[in-house]
C-alpha atoms as a PDB file:
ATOM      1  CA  UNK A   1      10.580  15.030  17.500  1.00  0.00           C
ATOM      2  CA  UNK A   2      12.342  14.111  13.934  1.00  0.00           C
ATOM      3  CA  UNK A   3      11.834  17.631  12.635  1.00  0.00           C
ATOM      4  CA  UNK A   4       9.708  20.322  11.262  1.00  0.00           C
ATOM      5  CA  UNK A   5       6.660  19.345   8.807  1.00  0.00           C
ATOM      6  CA  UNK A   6       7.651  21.249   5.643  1.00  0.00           C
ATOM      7  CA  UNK A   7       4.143  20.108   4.087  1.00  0.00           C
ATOM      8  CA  UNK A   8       0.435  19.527   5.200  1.00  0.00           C
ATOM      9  CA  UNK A   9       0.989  16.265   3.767  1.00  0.00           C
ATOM     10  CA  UNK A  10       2.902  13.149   4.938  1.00  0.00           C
ATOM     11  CA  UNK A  11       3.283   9.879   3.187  1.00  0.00           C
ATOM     12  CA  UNK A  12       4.981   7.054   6.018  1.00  0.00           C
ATOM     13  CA  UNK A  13       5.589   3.293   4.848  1.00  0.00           C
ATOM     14  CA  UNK A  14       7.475   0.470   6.544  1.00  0.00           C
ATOM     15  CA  UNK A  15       9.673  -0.470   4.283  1.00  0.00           C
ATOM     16  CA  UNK A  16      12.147  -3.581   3.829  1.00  0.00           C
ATOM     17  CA  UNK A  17      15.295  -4.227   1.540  1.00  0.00           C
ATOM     18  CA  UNK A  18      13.067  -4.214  -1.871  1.00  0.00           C
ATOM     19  CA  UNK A  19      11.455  -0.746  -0.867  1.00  0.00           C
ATOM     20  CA  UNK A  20      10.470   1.638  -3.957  1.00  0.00           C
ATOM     21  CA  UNK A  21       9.662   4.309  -1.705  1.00  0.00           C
ATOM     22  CA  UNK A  22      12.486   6.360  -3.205  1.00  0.00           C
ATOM     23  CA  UNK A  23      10.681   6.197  -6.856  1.00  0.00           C
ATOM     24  CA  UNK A  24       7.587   8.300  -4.501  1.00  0.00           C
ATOM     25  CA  UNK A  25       9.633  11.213  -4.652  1.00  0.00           C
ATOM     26  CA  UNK A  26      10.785  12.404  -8.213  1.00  0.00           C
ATOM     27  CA  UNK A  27      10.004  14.322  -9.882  1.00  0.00           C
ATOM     28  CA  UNK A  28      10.816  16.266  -7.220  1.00  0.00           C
ATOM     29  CA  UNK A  29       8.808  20.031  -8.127  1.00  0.00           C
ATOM     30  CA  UNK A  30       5.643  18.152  -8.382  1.00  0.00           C
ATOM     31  CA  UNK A  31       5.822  16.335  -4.769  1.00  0.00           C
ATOM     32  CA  UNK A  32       3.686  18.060  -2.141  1.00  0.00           C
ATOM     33  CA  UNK A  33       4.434  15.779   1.086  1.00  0.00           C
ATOM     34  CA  UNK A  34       6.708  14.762   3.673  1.00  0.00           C
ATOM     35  CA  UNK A  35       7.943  11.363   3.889  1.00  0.00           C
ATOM     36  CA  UNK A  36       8.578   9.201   7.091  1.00  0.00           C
ATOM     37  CA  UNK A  37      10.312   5.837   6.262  1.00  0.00           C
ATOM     38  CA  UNK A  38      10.238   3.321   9.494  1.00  0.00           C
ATOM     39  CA  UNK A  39      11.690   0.935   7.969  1.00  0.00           C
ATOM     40  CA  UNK A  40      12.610  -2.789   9.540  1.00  0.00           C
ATOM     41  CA  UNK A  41      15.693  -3.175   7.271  1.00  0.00           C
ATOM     42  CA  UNK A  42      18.234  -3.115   9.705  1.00  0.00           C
ATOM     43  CA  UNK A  43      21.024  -1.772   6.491  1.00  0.00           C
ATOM     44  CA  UNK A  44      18.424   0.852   5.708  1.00  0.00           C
ATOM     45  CA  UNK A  45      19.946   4.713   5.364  1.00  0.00           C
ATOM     46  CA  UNK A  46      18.098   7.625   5.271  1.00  0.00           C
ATOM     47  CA  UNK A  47      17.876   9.476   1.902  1.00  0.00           C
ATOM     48  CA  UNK A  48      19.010  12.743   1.811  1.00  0.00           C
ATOM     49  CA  UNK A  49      16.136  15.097   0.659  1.00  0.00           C
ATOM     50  CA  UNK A  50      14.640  17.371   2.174  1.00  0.00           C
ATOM     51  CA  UNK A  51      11.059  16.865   3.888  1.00  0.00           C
ATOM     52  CA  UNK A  52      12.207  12.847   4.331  1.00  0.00           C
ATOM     53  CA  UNK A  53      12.318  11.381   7.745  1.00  0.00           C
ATOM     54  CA  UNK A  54      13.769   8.083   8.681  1.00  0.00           C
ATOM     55  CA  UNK A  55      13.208   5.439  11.688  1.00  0.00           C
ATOM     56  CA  UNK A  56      14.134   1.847  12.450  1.00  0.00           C
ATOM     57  CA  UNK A  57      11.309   0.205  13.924  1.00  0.00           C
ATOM     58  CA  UNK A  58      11.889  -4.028  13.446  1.00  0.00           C
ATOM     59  CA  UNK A  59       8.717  -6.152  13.756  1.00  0.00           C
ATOM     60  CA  UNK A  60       5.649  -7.064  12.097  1.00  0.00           C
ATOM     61  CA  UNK A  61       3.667  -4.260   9.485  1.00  0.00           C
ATOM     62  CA  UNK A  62       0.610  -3.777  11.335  1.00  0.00           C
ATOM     63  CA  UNK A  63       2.880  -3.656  14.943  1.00  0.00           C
ATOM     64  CA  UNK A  64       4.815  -1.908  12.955  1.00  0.00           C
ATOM     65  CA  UNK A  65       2.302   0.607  12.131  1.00  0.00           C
ATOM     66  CA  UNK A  66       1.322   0.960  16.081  1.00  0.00           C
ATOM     67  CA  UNK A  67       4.398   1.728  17.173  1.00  0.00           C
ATOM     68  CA  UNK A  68       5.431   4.410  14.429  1.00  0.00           C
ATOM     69  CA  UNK A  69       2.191   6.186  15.342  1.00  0.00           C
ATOM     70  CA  UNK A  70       2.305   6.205  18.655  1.00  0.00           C
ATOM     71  CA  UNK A  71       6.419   6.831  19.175  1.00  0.00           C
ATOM     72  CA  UNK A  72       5.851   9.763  17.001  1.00  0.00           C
ATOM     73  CA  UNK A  73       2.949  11.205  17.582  1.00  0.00           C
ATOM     74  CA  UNK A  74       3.764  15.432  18.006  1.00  0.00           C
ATOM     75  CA  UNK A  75       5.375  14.834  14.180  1.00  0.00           C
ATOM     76  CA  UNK A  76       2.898  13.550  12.698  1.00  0.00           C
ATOM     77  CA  UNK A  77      -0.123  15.972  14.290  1.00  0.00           C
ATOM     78  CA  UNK A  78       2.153  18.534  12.346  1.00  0.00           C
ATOM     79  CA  UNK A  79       0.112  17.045   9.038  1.00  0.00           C
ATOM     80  CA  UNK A  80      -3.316  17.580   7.796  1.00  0.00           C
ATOM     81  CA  UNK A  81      -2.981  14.243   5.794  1.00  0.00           C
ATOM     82  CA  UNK A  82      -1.145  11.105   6.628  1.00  0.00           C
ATOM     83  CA  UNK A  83      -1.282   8.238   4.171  1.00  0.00           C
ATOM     84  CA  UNK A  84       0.111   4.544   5.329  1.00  0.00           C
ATOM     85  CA  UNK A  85       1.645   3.405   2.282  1.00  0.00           C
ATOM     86  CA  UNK A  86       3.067  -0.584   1.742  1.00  0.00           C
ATOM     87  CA  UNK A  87       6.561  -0.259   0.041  1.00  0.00           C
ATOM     88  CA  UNK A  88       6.017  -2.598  -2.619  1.00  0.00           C
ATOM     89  CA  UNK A  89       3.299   0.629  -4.398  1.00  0.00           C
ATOM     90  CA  UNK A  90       4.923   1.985  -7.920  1.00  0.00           C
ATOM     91  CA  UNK A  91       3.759   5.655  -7.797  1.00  0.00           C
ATOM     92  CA  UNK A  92       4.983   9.158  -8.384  1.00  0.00           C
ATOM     93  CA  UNK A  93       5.521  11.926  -6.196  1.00  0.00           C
ATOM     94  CA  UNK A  94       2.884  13.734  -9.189  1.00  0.00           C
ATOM     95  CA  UNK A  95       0.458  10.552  -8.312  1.00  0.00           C
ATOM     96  CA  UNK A  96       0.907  10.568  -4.481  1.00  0.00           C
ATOM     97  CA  UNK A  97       0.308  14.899  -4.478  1.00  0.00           C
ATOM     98  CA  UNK A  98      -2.745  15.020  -6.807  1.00  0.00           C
ATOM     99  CA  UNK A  99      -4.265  12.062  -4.461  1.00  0.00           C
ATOM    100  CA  UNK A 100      -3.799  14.740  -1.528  1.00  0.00           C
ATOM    101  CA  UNK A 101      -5.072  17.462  -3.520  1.00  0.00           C
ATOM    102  CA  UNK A 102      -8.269  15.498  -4.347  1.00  0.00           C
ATOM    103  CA  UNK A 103      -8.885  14.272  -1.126  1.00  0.00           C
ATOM    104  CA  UNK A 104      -8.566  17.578   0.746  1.00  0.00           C
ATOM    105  CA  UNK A 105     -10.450  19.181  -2.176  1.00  0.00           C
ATOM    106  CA  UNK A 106     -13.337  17.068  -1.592  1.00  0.00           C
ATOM    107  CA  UNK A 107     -13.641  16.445   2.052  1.00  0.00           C
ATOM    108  CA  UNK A 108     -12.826  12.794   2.012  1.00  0.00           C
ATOM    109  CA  UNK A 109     -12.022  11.939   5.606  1.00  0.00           C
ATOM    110  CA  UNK A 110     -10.066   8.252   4.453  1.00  0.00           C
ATOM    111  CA  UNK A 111      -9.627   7.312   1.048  1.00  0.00           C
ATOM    112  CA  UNK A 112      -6.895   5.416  -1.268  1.00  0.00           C
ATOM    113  CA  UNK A 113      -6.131   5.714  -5.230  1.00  0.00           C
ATOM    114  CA  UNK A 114      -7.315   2.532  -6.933  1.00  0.00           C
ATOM    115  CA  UNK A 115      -5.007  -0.023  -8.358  1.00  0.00           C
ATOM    116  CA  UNK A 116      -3.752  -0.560 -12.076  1.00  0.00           C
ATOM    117  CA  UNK A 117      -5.093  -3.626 -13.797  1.00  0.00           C
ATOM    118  CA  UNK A 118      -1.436  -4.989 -13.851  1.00  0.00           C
ATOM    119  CA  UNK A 119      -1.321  -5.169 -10.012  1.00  0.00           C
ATOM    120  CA  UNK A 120      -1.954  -7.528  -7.649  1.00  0.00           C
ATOM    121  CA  UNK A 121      -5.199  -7.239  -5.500  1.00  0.00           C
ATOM    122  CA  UNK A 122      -7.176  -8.854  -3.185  1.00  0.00           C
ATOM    123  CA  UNK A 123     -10.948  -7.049  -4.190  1.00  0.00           C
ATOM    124  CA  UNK A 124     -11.751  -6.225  -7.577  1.00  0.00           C
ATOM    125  CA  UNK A 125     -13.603  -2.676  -6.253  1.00  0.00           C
ATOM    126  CA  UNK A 126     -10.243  -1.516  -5.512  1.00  0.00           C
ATOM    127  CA  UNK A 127      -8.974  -1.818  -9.119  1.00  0.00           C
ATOM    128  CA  UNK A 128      -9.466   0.924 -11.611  1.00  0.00           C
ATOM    129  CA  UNK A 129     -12.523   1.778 -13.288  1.00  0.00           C
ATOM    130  CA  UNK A 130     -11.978   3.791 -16.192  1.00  0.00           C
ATOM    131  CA  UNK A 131     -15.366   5.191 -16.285  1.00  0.00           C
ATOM    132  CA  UNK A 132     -15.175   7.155 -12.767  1.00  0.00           C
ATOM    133  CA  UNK A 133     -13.008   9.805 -11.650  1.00  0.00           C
ATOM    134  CA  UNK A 134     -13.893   8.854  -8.002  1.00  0.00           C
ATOM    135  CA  UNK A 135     -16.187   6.219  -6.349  1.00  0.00           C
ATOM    136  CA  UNK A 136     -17.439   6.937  -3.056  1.00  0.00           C
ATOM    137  CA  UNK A 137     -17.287   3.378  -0.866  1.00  0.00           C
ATOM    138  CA  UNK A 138     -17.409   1.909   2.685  1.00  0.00           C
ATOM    139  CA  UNK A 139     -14.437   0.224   3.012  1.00  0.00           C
ATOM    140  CA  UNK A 140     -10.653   1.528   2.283  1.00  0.00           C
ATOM    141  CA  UNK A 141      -7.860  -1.222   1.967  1.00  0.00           C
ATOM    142  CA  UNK A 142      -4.781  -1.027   4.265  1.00  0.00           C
ATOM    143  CA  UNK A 143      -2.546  -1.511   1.066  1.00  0.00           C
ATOM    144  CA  UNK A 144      -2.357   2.363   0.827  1.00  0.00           C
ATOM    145  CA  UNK A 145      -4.828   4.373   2.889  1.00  0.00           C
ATOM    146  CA  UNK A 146      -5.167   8.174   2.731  1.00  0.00           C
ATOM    147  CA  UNK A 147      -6.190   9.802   6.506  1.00  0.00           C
ATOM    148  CA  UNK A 148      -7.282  13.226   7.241  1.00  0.00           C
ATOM    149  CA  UNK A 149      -5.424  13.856  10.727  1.00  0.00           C
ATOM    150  CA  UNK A 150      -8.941  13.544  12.711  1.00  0.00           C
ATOM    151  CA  UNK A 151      -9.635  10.002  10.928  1.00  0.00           C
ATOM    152  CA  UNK A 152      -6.447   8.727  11.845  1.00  0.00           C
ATOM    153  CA  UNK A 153      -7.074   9.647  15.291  1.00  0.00           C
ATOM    154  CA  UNK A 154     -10.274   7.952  15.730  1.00  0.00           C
ATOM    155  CA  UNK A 155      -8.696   4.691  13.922  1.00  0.00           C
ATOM    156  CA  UNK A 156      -5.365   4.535  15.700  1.00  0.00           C
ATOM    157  CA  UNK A 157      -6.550   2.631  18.947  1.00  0.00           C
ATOM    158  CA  UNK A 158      -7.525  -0.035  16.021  1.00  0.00           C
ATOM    159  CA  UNK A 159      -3.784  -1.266  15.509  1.00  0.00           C
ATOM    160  CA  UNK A 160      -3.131  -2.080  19.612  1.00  0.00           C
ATOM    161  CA  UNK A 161      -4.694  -5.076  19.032  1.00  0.00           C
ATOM    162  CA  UNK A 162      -2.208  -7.090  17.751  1.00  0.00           C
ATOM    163  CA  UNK A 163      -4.256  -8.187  14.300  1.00  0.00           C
ATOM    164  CA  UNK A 164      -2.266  -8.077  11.976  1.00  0.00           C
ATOM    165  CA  UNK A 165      -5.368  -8.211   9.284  1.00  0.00           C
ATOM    166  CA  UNK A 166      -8.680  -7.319   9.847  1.00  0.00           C
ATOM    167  CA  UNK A 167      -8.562  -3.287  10.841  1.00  0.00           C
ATOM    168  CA  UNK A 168      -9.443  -2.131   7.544  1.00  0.00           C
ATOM    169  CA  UNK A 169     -12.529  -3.879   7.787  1.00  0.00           C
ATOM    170  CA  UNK A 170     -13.182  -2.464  11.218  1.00  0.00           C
ATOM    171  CA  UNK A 171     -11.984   1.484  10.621  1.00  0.00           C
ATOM    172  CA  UNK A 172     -15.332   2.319   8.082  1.00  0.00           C
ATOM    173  CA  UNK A 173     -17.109   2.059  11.496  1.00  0.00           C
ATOM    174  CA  UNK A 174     -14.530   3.683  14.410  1.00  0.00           C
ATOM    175  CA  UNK A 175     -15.756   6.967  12.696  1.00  0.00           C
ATOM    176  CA  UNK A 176     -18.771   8.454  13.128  1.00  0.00           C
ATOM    177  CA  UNK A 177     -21.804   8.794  10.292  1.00  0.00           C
ATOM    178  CA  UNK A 178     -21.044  12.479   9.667  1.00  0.00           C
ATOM    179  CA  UNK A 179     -16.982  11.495   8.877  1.00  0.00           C
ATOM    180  CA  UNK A 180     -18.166   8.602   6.942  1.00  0.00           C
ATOM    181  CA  UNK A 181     -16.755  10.357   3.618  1.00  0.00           C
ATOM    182  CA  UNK A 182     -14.653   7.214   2.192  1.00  0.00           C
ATOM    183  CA  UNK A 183     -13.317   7.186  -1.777  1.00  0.00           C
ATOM    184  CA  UNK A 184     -11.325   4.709  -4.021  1.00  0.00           C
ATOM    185  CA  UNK A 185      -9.777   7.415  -6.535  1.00  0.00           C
ATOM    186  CA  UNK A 186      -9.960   5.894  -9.924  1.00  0.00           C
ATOM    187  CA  UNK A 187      -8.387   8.921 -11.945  1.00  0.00           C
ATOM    188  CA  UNK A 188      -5.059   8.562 -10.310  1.00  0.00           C
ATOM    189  CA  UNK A 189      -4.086   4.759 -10.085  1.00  0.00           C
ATOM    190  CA  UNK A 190      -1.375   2.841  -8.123  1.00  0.00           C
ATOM    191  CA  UNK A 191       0.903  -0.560  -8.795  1.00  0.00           C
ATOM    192  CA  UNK A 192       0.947  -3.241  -6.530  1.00  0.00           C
ATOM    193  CA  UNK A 193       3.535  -5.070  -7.500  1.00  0.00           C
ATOM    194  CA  UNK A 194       3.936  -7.998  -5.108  1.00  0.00           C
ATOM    195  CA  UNK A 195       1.082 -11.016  -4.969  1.00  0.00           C
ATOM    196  CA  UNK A 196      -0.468 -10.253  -1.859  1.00  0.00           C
ATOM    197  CA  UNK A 197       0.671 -12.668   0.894  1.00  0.00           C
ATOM    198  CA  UNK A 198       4.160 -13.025  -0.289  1.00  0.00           C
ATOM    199  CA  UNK A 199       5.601 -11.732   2.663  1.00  0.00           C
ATOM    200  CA  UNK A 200       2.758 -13.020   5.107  1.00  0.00           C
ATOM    201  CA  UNK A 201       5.637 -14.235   7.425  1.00  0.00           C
ATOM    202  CA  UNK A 202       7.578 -11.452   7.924  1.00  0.00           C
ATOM    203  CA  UNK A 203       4.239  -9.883   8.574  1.00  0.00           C
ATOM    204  CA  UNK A 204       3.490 -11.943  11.776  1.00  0.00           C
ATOM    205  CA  UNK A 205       1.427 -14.628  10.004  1.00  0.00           C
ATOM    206  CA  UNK A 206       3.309 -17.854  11.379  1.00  0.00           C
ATOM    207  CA  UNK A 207       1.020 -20.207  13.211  1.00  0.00           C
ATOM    208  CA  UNK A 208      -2.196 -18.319  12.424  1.00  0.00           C
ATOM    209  CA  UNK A 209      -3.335 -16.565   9.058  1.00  0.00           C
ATOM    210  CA  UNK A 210      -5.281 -13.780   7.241  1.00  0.00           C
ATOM    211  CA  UNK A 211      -8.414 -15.340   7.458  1.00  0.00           C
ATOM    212  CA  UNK A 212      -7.831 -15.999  11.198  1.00  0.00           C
ATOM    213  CA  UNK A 213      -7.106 -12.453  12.537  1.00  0.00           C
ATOM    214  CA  UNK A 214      -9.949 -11.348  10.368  1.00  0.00           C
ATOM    215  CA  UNK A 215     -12.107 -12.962  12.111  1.00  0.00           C
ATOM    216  CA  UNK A 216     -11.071 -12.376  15.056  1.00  0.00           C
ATOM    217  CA  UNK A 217     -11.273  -9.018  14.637  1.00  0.00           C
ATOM    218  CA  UNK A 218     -15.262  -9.239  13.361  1.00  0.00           C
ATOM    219  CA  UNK A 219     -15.790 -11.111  16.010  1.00  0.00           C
ATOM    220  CA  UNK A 220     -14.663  -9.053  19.130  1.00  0.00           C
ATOM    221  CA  UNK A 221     -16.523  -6.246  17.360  1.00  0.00           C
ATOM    222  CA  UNK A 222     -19.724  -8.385  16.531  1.00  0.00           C
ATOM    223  CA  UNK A 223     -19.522  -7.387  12.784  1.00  0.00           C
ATOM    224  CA  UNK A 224     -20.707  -8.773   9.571  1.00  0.00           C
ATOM    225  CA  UNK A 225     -18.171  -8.602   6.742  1.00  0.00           C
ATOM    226  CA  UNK A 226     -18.335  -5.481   4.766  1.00  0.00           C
ATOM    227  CA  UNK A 227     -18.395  -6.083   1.490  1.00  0.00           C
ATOM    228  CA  UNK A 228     -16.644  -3.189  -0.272  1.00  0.00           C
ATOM    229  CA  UNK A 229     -19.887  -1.331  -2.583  1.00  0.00           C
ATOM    230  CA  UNK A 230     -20.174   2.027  -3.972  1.00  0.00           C
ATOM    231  CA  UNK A 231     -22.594   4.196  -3.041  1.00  0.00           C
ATOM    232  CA  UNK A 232     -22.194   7.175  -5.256  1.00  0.00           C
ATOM    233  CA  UNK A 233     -19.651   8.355  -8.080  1.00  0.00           C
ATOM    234  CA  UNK A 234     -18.488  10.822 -10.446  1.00  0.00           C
ATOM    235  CA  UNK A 235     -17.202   9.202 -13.831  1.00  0.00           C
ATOM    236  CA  UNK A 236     -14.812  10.297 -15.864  1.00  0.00           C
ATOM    237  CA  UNK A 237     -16.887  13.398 -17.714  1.00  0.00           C
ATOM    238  CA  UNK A 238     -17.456  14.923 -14.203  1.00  0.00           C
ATOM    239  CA  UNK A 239     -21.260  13.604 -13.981  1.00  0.00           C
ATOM    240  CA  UNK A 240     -22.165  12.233 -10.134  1.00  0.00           C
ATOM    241  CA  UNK A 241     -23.985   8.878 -10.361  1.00  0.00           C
ATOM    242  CA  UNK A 242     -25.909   7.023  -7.722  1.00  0.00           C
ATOM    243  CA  UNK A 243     -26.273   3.470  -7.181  1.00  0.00           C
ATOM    244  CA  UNK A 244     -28.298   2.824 -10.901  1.00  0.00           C
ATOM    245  CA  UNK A 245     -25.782   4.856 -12.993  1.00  0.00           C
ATOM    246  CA  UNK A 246     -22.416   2.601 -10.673  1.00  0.00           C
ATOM    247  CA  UNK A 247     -24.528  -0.826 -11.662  1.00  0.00           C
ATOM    248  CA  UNK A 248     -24.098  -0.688 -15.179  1.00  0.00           C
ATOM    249  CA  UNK A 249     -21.143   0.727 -14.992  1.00  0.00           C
ATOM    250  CA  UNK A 250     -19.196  -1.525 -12.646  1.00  0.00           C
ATOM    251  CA  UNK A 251     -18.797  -3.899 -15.605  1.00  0.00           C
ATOM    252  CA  UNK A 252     -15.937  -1.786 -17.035  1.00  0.00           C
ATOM    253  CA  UNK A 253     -14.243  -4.396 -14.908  1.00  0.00           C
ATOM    254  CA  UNK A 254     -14.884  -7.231 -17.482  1.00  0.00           C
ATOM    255  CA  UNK A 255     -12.003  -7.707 -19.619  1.00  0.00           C
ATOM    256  CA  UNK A 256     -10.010  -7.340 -16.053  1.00  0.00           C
ATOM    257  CA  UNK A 257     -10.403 -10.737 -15.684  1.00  0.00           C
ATOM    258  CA  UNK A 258      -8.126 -11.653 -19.163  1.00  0.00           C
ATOM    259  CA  UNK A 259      -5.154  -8.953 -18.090  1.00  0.00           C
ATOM    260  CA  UNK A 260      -4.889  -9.152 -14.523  1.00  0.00           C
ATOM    261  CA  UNK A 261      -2.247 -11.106 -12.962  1.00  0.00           C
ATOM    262  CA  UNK A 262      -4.104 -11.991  -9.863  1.00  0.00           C
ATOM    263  CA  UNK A 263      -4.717 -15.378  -9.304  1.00  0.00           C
ATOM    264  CA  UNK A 264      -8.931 -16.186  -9.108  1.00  0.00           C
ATOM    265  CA  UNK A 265      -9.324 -12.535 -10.864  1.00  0.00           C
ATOM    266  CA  UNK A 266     -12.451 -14.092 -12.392  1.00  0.00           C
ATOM    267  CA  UNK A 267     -14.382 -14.909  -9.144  1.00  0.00           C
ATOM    268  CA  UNK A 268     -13.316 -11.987  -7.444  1.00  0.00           C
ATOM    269  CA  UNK A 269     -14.615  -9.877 -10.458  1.00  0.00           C
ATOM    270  CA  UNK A 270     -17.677 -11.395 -10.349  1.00  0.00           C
ATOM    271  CA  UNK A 271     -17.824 -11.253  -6.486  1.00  0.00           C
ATOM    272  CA  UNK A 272     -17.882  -7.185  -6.661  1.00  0.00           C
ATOM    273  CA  UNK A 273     -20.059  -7.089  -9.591  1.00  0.00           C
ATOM    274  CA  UNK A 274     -22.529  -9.177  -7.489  1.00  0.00           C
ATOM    275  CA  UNK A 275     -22.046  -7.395  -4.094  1.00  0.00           C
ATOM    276  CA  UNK A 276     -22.237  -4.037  -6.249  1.00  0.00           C
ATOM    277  CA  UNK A 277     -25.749  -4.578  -7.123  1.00  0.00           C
ATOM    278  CA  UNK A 278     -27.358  -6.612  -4.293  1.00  0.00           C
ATOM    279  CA  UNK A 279     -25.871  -5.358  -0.837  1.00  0.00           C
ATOM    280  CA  UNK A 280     -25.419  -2.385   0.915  1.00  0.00           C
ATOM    281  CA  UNK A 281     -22.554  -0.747   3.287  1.00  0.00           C
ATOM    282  CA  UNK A 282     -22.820  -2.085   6.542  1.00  0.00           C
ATOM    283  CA  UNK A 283     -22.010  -0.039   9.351  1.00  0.00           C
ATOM    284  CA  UNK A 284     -21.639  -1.624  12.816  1.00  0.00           C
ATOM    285  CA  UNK A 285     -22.421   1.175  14.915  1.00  0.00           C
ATOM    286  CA  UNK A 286     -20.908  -0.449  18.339  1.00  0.00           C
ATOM    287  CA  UNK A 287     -17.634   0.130  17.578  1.00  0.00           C
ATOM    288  CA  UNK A 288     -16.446   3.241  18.545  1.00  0.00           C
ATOM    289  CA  UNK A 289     -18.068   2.350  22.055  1.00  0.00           C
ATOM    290  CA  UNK A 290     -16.116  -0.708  22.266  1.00  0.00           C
ATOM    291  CA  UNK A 291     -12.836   1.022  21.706  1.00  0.00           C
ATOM    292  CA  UNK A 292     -13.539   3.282  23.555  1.00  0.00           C
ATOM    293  CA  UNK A 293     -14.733   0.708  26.658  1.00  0.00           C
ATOM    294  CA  UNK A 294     -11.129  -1.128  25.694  1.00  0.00           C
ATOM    295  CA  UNK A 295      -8.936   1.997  25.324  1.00  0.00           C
ATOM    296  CA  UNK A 296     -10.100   2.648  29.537  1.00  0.00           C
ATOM    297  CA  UNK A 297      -9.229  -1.256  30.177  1.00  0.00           C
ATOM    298  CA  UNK A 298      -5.728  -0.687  28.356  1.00  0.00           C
ATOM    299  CA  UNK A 299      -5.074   2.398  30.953  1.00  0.00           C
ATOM    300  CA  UNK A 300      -5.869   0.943  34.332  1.00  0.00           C
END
């Protein structure tokens, strides 16, 4: 085992040669997790702090992400929390405790902080609001997810699969209705700093794509896509909201479309707003029988 947990909290990324995981952990009396860097930068070094764990695991981010889990699974049961964490984020260790504060405070069982309107992002629900505090959702991005230990469990046969896109639109429905307690935390944002896709290469993507492990992945789980929608909220003043008081208030995200740098902002602004007020969270409800049917075929 790498060591003893000296938190309830544990923060891994994969990270390459332009890593900013070291900016996660200053200033140092407000940080309130471990931190487990596999990185597959061959001239990586461990940083010397303590409650910081290092690994080299080479390969893809999603394989990656399998094989850090499952190599190390007695450390990381040590932690209440485990958040997956893509090393181009620009956050705090103040940020990265409060979001494990929040989400053990309130129950959430997998949930991410939302994204600052400089960043780079692929759907607009994931970006700030400035009128919520919290938004609770049906779909977490992998960019940065936030796992109670139990969640993680039931999603972790997802990344054996070889997708290297696609989970996070598959992990809302591995858990049961009961754990179904999802949140994008608007009060304590992240920066993405990297367009997303500029390292689809290194990520496995050569001779196939995003949109092609995506499907695949809906498909061998017979899903529709799940378009990321709030269900409920509690804005900025403290006040919880339901689906009426999110519709008005989802177009916050207006003047997003003049200060983002995201390429298509504008469409995919308009996308949420759209999904926001005319679908619903779709659940497929086969899929933790299905992992479970190919977990047995995996063992024999």
């Amino acid at each position: 085992m790498l060591g003893p947990a000296t938190s309830k909290n544990l923060v891994i990324t994969r990270a390459g040669p332009k890593s900013l995981h070291a900016r996660w952990l200053t200033p140092d009396d407000r940080r309130d997790f471990d931190l487990l860097v596999a990185s597959f930068d061959p001239n990586s070094r461990p940083i010397d702090a303590p409650g910081t764990f290092h690994r080299f695991i080479p390969g893809t981010k999603v394989q990656g992400w399998r094989a850090t889990l499952s190599d190390n699974h007695d450390f990381i049961a040590q932690y209440d929390y485990v958040a997956l964490i893509d090393d181009d984020i620009d956050t705090d260790a103040d940020s990265l405790s409060r979001l494990f504060a929040l989400g053990t405070a309130e129950g959430f069982t997998i949930f991410q902080p939302s994204l600052t309107w400089d960043s780079y992002f692929t759907y607009a629900g994931t970006v700030r609001n400035p009128l919520f505090a919290f938004r609770t959702v049906n779909y977490i991005e992998m960019m940065a997810p936030f796992f109670a230990a139990r969640a993680l469990h039931q999603v972790a046969p997802l990344f054996d699969y070889g997708w290297e896109s696609g989970i996070d639109l598959v992990w809302g429905s591995a858990l049961p209705p009961e754990d179904r307690r999802f949140a994008i935390i608007d009060a304590i944002p992240i920066r993405h700093t990297r367009p997303v896709g500029a390292l689809k290469e290194a990520n496995g993507f050569i001779n196939r794509s995003y949109e092609s492990d995506i499907d695949a992945a809906l498909g061998h789980f017979t899903m529709p896509w799940p378009s990321l929608v709030a269900s409920s909220g509690v804005t900025a003043a403290g006040a919880r909201v339901g689906r009426w008081g999110l519709a008005w208030r989802v177009l916050a995200l207006l003047p997003l479309a003049v200060r983002s740098p995201t390429g298509g902002a504008v469409r995919r602004i308009f996308d949420h707003i759209r999904h926001q007020w005319l679908r619903r969270p779709p659940y497929a409800e086969d899929v933790r029988g299905l992992l479970a049917r190919d977990a047995a075929g995996r063992l024999r």
